[in-house]
PDB file of N, CA and C in Angstrom:
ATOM      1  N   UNK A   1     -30.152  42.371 -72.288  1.00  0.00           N
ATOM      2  CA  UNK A   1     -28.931  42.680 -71.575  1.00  0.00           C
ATOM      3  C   UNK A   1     -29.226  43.100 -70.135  1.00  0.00           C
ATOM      4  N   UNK A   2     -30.249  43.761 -69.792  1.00  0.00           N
ATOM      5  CA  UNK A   2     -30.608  44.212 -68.685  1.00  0.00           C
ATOM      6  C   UNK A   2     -31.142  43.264 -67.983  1.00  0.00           C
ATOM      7  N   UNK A   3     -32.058  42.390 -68.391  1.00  0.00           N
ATOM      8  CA  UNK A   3     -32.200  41.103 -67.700  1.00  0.00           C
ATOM      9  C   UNK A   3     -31.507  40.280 -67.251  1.00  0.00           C
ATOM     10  N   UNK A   4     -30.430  40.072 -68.204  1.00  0.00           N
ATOM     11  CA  UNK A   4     -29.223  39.413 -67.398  1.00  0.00           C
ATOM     12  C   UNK A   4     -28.086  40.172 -66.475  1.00  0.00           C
ATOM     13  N   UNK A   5     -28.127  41.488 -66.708  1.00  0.00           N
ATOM     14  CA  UNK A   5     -27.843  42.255 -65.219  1.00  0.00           C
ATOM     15  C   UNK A   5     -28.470  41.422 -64.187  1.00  0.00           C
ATOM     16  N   UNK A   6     -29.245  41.979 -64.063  1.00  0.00           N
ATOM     17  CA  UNK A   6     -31.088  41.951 -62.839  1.00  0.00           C
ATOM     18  C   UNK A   6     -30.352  40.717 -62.362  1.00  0.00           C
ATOM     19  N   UNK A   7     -30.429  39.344 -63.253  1.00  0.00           N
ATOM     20  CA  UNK A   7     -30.195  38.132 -62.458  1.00  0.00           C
ATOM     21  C   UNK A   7     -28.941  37.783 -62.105  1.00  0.00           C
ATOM     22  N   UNK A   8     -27.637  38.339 -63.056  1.00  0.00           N
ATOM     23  CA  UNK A   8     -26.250  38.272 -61.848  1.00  0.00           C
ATOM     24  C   UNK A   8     -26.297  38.855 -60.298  1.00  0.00           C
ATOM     25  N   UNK A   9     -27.248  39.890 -60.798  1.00  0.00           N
ATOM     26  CA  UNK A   9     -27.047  40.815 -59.265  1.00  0.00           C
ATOM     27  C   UNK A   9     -28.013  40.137 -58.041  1.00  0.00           C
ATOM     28  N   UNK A  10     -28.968  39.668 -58.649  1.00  0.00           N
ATOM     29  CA  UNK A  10     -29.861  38.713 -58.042  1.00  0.00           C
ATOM     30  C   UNK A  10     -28.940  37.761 -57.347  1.00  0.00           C
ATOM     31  N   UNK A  11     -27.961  37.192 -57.860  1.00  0.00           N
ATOM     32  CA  UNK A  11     -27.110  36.066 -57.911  1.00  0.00           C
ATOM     33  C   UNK A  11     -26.207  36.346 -56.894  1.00  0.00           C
ATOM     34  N   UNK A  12     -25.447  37.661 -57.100  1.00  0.00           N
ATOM     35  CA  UNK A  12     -24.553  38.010 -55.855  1.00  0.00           C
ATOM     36  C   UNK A  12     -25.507  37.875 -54.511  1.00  0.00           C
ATOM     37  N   UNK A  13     -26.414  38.881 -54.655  1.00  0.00           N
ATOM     38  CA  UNK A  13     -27.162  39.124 -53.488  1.00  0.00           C
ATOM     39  C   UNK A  13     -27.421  37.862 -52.639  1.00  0.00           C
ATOM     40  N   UNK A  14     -27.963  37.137 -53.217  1.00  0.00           N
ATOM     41  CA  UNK A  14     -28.238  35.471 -52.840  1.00  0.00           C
ATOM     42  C   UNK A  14     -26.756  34.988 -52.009  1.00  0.00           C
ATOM     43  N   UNK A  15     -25.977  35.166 -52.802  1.00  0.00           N
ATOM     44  CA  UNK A  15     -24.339  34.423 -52.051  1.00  0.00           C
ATOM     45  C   UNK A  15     -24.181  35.123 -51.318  1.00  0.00           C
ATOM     46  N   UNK A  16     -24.391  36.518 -50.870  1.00  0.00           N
ATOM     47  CA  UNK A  16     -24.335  37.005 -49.291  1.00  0.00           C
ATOM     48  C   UNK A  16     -22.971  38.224 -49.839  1.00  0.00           C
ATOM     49  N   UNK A  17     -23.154  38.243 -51.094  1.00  0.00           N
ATOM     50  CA  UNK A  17     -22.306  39.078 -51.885  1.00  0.00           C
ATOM     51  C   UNK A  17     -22.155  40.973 -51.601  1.00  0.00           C
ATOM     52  N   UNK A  18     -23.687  41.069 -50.944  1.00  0.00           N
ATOM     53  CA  UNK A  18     -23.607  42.592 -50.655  1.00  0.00           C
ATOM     54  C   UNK A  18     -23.135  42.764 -49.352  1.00  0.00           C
ATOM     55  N   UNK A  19     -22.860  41.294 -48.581  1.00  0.00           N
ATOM     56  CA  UNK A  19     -22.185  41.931 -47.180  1.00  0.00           C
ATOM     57  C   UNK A  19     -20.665  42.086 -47.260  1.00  0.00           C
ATOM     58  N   UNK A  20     -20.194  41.907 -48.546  1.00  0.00           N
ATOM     59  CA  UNK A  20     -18.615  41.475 -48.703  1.00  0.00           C
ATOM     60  C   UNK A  20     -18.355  43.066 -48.112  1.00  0.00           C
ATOM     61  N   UNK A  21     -19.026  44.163 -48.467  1.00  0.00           N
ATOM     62  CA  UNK A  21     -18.128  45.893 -48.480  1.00  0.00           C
ATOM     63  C   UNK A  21     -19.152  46.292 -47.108  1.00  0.00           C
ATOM     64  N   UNK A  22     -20.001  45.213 -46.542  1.00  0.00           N
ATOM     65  CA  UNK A  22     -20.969  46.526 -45.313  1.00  0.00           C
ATOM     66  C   UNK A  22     -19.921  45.573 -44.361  1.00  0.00           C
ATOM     67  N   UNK A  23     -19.302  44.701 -44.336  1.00  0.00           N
ATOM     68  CA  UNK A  23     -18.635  43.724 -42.770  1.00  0.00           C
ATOM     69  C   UNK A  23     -17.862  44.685 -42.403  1.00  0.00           C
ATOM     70  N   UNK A  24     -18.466  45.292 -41.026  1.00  0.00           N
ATOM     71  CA  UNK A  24     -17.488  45.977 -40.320  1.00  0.00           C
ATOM     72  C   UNK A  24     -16.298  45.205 -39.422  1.00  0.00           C
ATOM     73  N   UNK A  25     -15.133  46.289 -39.038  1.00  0.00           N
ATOM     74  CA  UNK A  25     -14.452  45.540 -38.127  1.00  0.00           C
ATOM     75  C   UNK A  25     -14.365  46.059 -37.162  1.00  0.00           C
ATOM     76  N   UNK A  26     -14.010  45.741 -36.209  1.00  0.00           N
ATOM     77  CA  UNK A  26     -13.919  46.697 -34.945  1.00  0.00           C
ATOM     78  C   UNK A  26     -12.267  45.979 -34.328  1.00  0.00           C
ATOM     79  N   UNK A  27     -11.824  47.431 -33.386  1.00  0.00           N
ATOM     80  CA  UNK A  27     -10.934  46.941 -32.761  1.00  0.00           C
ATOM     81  C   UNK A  27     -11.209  46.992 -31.520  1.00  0.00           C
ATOM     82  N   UNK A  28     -10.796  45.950 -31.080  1.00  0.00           N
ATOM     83  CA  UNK A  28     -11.018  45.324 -29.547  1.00  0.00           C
ATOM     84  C   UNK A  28      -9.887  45.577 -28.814  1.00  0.00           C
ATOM     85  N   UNK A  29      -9.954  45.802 -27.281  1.00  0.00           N
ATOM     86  CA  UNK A  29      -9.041  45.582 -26.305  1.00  0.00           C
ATOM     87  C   UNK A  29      -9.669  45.215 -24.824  1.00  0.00           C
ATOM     88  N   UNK A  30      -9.637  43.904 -24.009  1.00  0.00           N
ATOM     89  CA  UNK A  30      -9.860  44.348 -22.837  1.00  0.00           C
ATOM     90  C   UNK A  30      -9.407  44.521 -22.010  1.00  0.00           C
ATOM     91  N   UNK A  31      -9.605  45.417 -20.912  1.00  0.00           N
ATOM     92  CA  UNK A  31      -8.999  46.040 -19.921  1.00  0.00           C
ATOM     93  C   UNK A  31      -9.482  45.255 -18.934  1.00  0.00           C
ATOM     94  N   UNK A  32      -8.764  44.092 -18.052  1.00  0.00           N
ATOM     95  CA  UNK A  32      -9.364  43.433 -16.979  1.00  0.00           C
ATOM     96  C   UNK A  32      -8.074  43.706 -15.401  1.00  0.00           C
ATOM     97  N   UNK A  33      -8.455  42.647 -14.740  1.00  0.00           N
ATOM     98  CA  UNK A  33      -8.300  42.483 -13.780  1.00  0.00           C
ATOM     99  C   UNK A  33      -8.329  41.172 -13.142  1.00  0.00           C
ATOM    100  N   UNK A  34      -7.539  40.665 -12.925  1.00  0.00           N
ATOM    101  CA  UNK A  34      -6.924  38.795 -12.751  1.00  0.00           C
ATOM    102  C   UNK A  34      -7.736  38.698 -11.107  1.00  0.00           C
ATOM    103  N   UNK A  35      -7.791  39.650 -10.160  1.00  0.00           N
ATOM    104  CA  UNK A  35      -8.662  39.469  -9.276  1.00  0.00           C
ATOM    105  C   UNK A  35      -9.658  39.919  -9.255  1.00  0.00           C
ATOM    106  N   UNK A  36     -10.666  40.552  -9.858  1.00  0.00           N
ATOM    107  CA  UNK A  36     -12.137  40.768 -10.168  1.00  0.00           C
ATOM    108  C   UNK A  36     -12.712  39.526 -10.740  1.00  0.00           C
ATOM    109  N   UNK A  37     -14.002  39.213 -10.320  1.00  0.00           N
ATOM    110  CA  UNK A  37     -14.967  38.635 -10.428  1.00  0.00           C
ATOM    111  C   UNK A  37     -15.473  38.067 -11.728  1.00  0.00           C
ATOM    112  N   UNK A  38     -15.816  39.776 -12.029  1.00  0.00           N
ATOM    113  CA  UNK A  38     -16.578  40.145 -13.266  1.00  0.00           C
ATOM    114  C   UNK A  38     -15.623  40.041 -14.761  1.00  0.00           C
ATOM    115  N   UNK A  39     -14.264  40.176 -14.677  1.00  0.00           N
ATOM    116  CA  UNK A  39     -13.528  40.412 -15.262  1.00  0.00           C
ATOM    117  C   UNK A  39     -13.351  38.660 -16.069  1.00  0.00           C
ATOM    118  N   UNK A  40     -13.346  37.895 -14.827  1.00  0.00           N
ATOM    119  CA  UNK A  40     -13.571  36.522 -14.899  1.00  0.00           C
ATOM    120  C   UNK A  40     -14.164  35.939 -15.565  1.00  0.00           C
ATOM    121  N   UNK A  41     -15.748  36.482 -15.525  1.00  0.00           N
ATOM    122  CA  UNK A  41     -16.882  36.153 -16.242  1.00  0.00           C
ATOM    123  C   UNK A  41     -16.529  36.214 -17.645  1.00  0.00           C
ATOM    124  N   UNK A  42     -16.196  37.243 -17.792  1.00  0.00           N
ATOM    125  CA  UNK A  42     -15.887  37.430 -19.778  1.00  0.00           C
ATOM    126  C   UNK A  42     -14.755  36.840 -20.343  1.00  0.00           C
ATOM    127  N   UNK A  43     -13.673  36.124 -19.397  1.00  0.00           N
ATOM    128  CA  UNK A  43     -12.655  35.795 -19.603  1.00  0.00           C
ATOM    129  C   UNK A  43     -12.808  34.224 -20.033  1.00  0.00           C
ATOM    130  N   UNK A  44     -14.163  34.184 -19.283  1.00  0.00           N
ATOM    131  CA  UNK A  44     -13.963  32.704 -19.186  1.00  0.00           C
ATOM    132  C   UNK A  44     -14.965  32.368 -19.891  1.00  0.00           C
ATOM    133  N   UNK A  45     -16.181  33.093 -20.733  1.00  0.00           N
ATOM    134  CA  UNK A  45     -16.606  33.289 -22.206  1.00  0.00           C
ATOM    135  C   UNK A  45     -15.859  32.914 -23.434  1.00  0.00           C
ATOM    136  N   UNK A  46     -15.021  33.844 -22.893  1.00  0.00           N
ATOM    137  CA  UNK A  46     -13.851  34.176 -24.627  1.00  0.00           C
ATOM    138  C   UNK A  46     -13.075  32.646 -24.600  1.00  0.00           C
ATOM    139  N   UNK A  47     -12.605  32.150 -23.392  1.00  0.00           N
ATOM    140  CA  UNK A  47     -12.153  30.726 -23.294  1.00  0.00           C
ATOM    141  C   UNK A  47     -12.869  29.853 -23.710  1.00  0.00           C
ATOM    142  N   UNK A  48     -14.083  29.779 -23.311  1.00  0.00           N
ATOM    143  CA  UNK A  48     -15.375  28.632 -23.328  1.00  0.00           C
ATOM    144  C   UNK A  48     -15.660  28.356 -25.330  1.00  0.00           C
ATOM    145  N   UNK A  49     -15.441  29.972 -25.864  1.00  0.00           N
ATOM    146  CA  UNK A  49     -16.111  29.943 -27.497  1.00  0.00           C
ATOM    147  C   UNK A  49     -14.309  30.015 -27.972  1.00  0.00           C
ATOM    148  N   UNK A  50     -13.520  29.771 -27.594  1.00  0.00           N
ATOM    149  CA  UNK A  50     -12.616  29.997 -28.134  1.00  0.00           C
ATOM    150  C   UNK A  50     -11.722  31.065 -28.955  1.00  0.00           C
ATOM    151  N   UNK A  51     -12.201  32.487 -28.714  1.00  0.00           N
ATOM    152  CA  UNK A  51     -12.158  33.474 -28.666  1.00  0.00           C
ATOM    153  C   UNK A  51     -10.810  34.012 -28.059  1.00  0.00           C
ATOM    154  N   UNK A  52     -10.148  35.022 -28.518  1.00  0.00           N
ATOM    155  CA  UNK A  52      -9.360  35.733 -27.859  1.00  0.00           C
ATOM    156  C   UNK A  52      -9.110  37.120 -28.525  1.00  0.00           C
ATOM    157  N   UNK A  53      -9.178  37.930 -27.057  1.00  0.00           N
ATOM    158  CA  UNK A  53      -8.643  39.312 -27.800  1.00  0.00           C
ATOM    159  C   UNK A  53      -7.840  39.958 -27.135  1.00  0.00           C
ATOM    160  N   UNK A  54      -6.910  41.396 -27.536  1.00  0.00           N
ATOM    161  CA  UNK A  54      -5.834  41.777 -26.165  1.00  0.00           C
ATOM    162  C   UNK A  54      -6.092  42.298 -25.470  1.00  0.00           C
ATOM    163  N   UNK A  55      -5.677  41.548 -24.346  1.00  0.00           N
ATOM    164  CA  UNK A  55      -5.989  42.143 -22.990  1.00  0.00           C
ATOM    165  C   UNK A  55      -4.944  42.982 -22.285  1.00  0.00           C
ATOM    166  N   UNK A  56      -5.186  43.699 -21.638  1.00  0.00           N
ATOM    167  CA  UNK A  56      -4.695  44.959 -20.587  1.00  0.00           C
ATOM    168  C   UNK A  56      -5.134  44.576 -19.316  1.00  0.00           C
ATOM    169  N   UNK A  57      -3.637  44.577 -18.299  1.00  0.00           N
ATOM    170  CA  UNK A  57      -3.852  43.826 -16.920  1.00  0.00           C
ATOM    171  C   UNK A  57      -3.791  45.509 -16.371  1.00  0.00           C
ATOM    172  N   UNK A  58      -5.035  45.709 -15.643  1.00  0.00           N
ATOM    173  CA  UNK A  58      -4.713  47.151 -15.041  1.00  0.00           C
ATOM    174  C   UNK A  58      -4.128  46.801 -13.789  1.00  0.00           C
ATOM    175  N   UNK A  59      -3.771  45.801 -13.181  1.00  0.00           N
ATOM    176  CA  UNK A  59      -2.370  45.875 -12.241  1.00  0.00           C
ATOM    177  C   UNK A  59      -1.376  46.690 -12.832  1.00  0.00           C
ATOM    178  N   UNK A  60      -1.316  46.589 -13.886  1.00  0.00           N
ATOM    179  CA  UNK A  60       0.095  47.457 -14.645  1.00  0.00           C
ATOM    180  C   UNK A  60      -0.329  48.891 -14.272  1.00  0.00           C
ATOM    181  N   UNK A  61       0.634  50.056 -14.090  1.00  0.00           N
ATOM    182  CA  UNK A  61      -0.391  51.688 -13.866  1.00  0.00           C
ATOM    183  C   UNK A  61      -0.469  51.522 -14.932  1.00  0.00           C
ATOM    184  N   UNK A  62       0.786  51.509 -16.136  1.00  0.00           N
ATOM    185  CA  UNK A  62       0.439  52.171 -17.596  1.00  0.00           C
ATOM    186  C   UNK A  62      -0.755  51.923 -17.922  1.00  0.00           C
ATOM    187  N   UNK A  63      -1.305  50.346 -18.092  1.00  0.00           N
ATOM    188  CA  UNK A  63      -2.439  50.074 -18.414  1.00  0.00           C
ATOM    189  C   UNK A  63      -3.936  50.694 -17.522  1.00  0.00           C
ATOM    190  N   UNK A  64      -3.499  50.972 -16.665  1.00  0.00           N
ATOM    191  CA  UNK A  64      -4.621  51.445 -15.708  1.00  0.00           C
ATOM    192  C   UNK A  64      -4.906  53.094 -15.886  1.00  0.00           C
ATOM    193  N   UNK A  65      -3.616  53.888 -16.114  1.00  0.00           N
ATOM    194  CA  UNK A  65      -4.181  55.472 -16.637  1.00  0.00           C
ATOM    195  C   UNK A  65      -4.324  54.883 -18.115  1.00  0.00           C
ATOM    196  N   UNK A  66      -4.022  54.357 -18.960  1.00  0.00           N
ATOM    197  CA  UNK A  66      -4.587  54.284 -20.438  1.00  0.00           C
ATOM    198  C   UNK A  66      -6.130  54.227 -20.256  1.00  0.00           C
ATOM    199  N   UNK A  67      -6.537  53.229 -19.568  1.00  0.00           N
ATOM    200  CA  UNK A  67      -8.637  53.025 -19.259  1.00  0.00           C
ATOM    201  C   UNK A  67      -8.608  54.140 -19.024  1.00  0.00           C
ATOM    202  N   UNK A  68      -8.289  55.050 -17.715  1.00  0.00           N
ATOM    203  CA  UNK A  68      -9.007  56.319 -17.287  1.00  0.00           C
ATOM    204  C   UNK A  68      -8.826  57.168 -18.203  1.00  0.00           C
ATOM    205  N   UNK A  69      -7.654  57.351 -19.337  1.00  0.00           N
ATOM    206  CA  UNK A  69      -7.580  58.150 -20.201  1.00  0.00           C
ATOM    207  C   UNK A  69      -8.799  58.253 -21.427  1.00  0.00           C
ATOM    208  N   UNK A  70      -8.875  56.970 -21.507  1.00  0.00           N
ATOM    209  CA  UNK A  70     -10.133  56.528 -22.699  1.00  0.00           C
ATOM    210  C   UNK A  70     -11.649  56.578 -22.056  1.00  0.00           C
ATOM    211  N   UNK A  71     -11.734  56.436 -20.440  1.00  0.00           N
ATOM    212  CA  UNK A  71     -13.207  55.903 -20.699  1.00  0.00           C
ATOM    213  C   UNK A  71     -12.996  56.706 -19.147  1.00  0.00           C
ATOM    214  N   UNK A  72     -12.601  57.406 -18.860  1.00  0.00           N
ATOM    215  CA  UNK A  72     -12.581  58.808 -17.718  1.00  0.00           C
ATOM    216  C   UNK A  72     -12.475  57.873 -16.579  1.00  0.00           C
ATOM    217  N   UNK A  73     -12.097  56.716 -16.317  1.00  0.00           N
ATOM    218  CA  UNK A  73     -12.584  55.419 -14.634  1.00  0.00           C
ATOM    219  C   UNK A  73     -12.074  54.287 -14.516  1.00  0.00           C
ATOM    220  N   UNK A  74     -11.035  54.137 -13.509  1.00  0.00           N
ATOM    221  CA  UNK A  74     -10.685  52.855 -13.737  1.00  0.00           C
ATOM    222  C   UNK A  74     -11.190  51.194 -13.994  1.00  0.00           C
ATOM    223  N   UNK A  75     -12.689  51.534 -13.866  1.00  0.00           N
ATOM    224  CA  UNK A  75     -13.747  50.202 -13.655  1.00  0.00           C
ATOM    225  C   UNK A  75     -13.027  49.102 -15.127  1.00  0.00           C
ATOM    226  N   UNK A  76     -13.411  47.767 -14.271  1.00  0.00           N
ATOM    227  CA  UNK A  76     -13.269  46.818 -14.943  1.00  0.00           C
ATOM    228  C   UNK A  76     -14.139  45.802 -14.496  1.00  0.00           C
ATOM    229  N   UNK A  77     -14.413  44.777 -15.671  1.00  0.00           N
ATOM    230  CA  UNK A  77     -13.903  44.463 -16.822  1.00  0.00           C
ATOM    231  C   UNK A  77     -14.200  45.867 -17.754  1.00  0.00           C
ATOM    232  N   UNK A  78     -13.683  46.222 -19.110  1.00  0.00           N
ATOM    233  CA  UNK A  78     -13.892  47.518 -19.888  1.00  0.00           C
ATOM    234  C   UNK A  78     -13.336  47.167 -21.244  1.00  0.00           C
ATOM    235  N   UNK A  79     -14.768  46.900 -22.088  1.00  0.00           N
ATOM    236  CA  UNK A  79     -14.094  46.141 -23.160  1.00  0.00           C
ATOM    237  C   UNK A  79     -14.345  48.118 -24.118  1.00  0.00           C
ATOM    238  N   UNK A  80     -12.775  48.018 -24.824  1.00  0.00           N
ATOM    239  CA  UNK A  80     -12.956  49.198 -25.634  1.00  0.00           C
ATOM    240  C   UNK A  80     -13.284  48.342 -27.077  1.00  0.00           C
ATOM    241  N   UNK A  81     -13.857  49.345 -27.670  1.00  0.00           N
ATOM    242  CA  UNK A  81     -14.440  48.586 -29.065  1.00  0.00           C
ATOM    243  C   UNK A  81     -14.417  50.607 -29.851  1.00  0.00           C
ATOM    244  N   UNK A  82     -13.640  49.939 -31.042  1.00  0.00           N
ATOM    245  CA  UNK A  82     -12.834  51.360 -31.366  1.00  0.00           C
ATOM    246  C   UNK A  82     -12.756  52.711 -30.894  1.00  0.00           C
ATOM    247  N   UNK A  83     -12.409  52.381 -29.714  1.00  0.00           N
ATOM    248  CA  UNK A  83     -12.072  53.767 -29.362  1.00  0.00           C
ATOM    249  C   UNK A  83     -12.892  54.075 -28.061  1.00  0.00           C
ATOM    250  N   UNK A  84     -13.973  53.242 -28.270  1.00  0.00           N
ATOM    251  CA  UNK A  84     -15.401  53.668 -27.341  1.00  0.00           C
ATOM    252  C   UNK A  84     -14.942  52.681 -26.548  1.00  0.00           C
ATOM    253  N   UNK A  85     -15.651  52.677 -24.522  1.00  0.00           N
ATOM    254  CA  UNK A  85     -15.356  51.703 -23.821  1.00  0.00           C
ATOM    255  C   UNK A  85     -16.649  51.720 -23.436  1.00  0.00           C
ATOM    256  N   UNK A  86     -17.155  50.387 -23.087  1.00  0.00           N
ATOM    257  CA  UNK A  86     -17.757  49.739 -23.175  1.00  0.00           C
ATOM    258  C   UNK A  86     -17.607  48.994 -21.445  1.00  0.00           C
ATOM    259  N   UNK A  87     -18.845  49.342 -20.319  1.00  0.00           N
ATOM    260  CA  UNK A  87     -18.396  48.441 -19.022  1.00  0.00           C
ATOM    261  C   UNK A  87     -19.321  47.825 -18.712  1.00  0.00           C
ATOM    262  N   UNK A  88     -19.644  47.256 -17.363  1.00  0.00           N
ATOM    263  CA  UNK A  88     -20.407  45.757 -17.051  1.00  0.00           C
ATOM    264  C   UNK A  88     -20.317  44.540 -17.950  1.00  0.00           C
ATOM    265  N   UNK A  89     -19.888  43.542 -17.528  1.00  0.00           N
ATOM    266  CA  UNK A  89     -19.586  42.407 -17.460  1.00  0.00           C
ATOM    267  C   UNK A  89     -21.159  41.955 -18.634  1.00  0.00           C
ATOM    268  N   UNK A  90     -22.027  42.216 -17.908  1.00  0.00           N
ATOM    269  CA  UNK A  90     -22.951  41.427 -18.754  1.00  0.00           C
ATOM    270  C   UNK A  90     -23.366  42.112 -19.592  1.00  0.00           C
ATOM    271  N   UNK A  91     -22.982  43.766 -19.902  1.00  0.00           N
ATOM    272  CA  UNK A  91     -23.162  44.341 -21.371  1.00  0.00           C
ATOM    273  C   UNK A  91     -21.815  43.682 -22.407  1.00  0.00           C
ATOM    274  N   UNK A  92     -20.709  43.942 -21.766  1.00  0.00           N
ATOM    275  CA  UNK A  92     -20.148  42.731 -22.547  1.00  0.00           C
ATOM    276  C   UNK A  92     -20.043  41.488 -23.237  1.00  0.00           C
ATOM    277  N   UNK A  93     -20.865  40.890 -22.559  1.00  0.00           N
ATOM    278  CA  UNK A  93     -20.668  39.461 -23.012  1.00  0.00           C
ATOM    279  C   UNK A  93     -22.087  39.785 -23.913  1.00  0.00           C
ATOM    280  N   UNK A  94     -22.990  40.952 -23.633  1.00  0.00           N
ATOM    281  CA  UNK A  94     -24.135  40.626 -24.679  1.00  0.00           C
ATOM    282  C   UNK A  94     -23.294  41.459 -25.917  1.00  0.00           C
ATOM    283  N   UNK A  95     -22.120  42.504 -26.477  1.00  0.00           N
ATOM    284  CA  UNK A  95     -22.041  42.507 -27.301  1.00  0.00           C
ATOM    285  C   UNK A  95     -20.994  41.257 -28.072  1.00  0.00           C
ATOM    286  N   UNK A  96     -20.589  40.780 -27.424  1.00  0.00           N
ATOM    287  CA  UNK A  96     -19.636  39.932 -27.649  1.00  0.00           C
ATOM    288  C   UNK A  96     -20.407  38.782 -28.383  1.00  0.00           C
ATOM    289  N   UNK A  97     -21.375  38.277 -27.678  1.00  0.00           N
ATOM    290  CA  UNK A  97     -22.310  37.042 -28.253  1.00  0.00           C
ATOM    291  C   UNK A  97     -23.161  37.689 -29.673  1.00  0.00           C
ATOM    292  N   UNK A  98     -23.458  38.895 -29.845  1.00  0.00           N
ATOM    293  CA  UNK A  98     -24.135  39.590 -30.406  1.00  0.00           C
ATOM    294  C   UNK A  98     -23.106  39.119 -31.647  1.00  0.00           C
ATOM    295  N   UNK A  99     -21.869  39.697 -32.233  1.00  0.00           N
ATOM    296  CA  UNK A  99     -20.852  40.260 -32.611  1.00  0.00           C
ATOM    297  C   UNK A  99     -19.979  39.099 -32.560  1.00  0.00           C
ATOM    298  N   UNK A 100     -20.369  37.616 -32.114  1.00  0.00           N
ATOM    299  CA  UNK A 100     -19.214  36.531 -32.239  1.00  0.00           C
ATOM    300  C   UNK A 100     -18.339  36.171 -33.696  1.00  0.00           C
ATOM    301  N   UNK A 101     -19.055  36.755 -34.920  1.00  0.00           N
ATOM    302  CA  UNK A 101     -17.670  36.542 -36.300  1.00  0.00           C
ATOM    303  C   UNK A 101     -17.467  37.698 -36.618  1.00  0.00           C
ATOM    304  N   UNK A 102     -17.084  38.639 -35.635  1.00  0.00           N
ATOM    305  CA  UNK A 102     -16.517  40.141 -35.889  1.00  0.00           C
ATOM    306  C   UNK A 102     -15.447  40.329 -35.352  1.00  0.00           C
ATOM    307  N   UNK A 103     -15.075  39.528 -34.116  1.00  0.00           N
ATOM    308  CA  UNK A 103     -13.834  39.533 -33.942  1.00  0.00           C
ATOM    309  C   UNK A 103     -12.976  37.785 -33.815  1.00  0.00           C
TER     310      UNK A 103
END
């Protein structure tokens, strides 16, 4: 009986069965800017892989004291990832590529 435990569980493990309860999710938002540069760069990532997540135009104020509220600075691009913000353009796109079937 215990042997045939051992090899169902063997069996899940194999099908990728123990990542079903560790897959985290995260929630995303980015905070950009339609005339920044950098903001561009990641925009045009998320376009390129077909990707999308919600974005926040800090032209808006609301949207612009919400960043400084969360991440103390208006800087952009500012990808928040639950709760935490997250800046530079190319730390972005490395968690993003990192992290591409998480969001």
């Amino acid at each position: 009986m215990v042997k045939r435990y051992l090899l169902l569980l063997a069996f899940f493990f194999t099908l990728g069965m123990s990542n079903l309860y560790s897959k985290e999710t995260y929630h995303l938002v980015l905070y950009s800017n339609p005339n920044c540069p950098y903001c561009q760069k990641v925009l045009h990532y998320l376009q390129k892989e077909g990707k999308s997540l919600p974005i926040k135009n800090t032209q808006d104020k609301k949207n612009k004291e919400n960043l400084i509220k969360i991440g103390g600075k208006s800087q952009v691009p500012c990808l928040i990832i639950n709760g935490e913000p997250l800046y530079e353009s190319s730390q972005i796109l490395e968690w993003l590529k990192t992290h591409k079937n998480a969001y």
